[in-house]
Structure formats: C-alpha cells, structure tokens
C-alpha atoms as a PDB file:
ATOM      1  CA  UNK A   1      15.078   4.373 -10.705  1.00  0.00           C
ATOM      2  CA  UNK A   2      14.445   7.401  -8.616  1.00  0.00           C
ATOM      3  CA  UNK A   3      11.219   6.604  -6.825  1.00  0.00           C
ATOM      4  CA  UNK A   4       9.240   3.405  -6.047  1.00  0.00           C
ATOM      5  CA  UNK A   5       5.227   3.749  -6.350  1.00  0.00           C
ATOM      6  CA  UNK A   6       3.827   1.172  -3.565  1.00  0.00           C
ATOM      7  CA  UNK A   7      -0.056   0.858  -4.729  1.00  0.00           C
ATOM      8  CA  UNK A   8      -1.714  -1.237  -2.530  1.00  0.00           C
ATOM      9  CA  UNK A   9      -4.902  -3.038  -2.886  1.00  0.00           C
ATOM     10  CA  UNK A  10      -7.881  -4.204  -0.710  1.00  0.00           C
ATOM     11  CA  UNK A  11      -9.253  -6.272  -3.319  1.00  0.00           C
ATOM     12  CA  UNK A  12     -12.543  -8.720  -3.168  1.00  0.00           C
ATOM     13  CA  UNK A  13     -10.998 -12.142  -2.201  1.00  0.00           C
ATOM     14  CA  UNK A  14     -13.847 -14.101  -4.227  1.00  0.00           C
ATOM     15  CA  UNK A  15     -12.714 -12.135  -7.510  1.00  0.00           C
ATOM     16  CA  UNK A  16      -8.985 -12.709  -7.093  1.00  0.00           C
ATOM     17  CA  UNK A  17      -9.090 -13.895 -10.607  1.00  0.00           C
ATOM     18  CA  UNK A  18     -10.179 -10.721 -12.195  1.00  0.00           C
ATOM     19  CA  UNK A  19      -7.721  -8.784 -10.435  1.00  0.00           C
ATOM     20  CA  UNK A  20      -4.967 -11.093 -11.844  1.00  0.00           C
ATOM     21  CA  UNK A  21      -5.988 -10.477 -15.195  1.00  0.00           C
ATOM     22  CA  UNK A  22      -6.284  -7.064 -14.469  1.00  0.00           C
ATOM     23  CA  UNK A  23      -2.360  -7.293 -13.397  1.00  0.00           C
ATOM     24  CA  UNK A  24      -1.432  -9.004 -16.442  1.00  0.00           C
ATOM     25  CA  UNK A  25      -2.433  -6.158 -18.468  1.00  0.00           C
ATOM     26  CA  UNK A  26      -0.944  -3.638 -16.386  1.00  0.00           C
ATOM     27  CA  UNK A  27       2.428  -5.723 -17.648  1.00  0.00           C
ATOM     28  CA  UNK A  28       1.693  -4.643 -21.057  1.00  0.00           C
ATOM     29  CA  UNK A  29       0.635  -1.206 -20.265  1.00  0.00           C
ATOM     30  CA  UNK A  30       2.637   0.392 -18.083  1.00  0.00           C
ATOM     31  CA  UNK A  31       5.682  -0.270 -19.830  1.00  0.00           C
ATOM     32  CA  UNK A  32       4.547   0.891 -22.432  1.00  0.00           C
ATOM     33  CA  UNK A  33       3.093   4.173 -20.842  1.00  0.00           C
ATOM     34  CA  UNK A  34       6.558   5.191 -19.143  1.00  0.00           C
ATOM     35  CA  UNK A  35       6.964   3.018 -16.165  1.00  0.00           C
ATOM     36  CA  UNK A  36       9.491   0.755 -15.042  1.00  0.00           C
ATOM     37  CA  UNK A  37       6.876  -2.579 -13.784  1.00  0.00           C
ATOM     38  CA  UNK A  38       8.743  -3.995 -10.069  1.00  0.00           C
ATOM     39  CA  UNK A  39       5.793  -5.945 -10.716  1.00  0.00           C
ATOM     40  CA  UNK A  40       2.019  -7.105  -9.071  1.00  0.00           C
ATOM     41  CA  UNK A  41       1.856  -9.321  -5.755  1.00  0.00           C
ATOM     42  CA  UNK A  42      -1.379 -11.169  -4.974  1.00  0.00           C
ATOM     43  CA  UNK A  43      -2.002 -12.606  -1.704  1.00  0.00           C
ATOM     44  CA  UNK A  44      -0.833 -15.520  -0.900  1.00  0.00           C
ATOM     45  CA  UNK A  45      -1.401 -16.627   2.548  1.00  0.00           C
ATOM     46  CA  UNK A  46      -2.579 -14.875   5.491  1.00  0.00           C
ATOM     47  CA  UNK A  47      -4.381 -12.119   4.508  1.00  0.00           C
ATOM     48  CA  UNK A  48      -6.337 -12.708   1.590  1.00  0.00           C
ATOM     49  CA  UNK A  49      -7.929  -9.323   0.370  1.00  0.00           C
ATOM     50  CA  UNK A  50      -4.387  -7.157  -0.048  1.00  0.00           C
ATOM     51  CA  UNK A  51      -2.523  -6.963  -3.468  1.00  0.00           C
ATOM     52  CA  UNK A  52       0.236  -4.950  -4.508  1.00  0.00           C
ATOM     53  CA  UNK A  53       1.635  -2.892  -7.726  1.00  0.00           C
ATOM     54  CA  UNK A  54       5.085  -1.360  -7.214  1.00  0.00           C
ATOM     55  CA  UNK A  55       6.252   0.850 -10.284  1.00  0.00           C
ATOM     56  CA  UNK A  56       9.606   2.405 -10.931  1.00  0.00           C
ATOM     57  CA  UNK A  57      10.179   6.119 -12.199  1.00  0.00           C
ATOM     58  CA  UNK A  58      12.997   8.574 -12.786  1.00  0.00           C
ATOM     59  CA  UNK A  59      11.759  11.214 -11.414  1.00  0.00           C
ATOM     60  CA  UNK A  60       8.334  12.360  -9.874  1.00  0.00           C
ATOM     61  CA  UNK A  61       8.078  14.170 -12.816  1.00  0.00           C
ATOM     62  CA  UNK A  62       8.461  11.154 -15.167  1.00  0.00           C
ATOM     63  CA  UNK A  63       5.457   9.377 -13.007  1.00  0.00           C
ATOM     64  CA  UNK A  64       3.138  12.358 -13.951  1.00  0.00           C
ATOM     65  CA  UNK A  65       3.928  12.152 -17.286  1.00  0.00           C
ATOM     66  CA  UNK A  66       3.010   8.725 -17.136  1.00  0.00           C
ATOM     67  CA  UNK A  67       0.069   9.372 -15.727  1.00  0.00           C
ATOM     68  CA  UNK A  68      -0.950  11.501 -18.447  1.00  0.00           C
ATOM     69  CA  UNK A  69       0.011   8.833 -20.945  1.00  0.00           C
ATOM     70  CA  UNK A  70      -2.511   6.708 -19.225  1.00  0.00           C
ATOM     71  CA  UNK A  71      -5.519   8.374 -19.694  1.00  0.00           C
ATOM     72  CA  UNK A  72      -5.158   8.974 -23.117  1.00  0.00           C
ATOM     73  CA  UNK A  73      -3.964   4.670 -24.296  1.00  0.00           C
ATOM     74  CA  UNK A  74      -6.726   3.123 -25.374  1.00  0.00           C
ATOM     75  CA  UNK A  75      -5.664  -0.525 -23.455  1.00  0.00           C
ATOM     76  CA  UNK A  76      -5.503   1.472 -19.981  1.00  0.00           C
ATOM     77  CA  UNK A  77      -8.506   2.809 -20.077  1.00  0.00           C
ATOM     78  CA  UNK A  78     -10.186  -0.590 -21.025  1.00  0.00           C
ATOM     79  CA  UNK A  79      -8.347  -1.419 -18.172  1.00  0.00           C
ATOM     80  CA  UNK A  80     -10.120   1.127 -15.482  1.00  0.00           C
ATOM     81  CA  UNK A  81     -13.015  -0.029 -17.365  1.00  0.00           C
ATOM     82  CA  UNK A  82     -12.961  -3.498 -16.099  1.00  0.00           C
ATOM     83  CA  UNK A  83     -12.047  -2.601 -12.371  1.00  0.00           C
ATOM     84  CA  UNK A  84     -15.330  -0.049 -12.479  1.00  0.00           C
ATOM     85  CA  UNK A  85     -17.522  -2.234 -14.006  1.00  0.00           C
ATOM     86  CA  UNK A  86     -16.289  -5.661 -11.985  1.00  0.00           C
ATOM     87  CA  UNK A  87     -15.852  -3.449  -8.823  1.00  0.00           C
ATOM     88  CA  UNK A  88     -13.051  -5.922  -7.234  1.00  0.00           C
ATOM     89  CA  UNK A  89     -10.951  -3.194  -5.926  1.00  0.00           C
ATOM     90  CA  UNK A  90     -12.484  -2.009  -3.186  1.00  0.00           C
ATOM     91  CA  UNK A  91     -10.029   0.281  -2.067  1.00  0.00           C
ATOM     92  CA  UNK A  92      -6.462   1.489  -3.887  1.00  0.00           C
ATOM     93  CA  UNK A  93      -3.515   3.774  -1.596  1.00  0.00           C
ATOM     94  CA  UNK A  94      -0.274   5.406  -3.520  1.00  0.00           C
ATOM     95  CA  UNK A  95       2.708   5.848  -1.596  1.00  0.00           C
ATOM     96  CA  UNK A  96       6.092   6.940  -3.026  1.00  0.00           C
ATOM     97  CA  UNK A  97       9.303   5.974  -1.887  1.00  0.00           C
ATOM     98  CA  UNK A  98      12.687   6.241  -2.583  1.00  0.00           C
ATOM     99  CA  UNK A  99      15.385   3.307  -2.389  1.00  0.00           C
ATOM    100  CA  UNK A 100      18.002   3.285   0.157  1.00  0.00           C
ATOM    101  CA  UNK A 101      21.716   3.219  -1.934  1.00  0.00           C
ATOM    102  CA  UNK A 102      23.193  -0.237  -1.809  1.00  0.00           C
ATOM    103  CA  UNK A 103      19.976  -2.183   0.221  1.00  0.00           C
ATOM    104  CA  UNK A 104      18.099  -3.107  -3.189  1.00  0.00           C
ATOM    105  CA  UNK A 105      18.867  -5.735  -5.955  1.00  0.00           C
ATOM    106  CA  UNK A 106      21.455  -7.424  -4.147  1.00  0.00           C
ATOM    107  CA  UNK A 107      21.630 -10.980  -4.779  1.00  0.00           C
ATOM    108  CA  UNK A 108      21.538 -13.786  -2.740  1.00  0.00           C
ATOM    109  CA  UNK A 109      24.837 -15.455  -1.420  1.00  0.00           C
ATOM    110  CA  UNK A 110      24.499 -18.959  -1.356  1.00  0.00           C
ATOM    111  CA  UNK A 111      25.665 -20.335   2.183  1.00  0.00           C
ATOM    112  CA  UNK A 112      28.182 -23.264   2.083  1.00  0.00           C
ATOM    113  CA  UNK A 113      26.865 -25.976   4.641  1.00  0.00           C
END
C-alpha cells in the first residue's frame, strides 16, 4: 500500500461501546468499499477518549474513489447514521502518510535467553 490514512478519534469515554460497534462495521465496510483495513484501536489505558482507524490505499487516488463508494453503500451510510444520531465522536482528524521502505511489517525476532 501506497499511503496510510491515520483517523483519529476524540470519542465520548462513557459510550466506548458504541464506538466499538461502530468499528466492527467499518471491518465489513471498508473492505468492501476499496480499502485495505490496518485496523481500529480503542483506548486502552491512559488516555481514555482517543481511538484510532488506520486504512491502507494504492494511491491517493484509490482513497477518493473510495470515498465515493462510501456515500453511495447503503451499510456506510447506516453507519454515519449511528455516529450522528449517538453523537460519540466528538471530534475526527485525517492525516495521510506514507510508509518508510523496509521499517513496516517486520516481524519479531525472538531473543534467545
């Protein structure tokens, strides 16, 4: 994959819940929309209202056609639905990057002790 989209959320702690569900769905629907799912990140500890989405594209190009695709499948928009009507994002920022060649996907060497 060409780029990485970072979205990152400042989500209502009390409605965690919601916004996992609302994550779940995303798994369904953005693969099928065009984008390669890195996958959704809820807090864990420490901060406790900032979430992540990171999603994979070819090409800056391929992420706009994917945003078109969105708008018109009728599971996405449910989707938007339920984060207008439940209001647990409070606030959503899009950053793109791009990977650095030979720093991602690299396993983990096991260390002989």
């Amino acid at each position: 994959m060409t780029i990485t989209c970072f979205i990152r959320y400042q989500i209502d702690p009390f409605q965690r819940d919601v916004f996992k569900e609302y994550a779940e769905q995303w798994g369904r629907i953005i693969p099928r929309c065009g984008g390669h799912l890195v996958g959704y990140f809820l807090p864990h500890e420490g901060t406790n209202d900032i979430a992540w989405g990171l999603i994979a594209f070819d090409s800056l190009a391929a992420y706009e056609a994917y945003r078109a695709r969105l708008k018109t499948d009728p599971e996405s928009l449910a989707n938007f639905r339920l984060a207008q009507t439940k209001r647990f994002i409070l606030r959503e920022e899009r950053t793109f990057a791009e990977v650095v060649d030979g720093t991602f996907g690299i396993p983990a060497r096991s260390v002989a002790g």
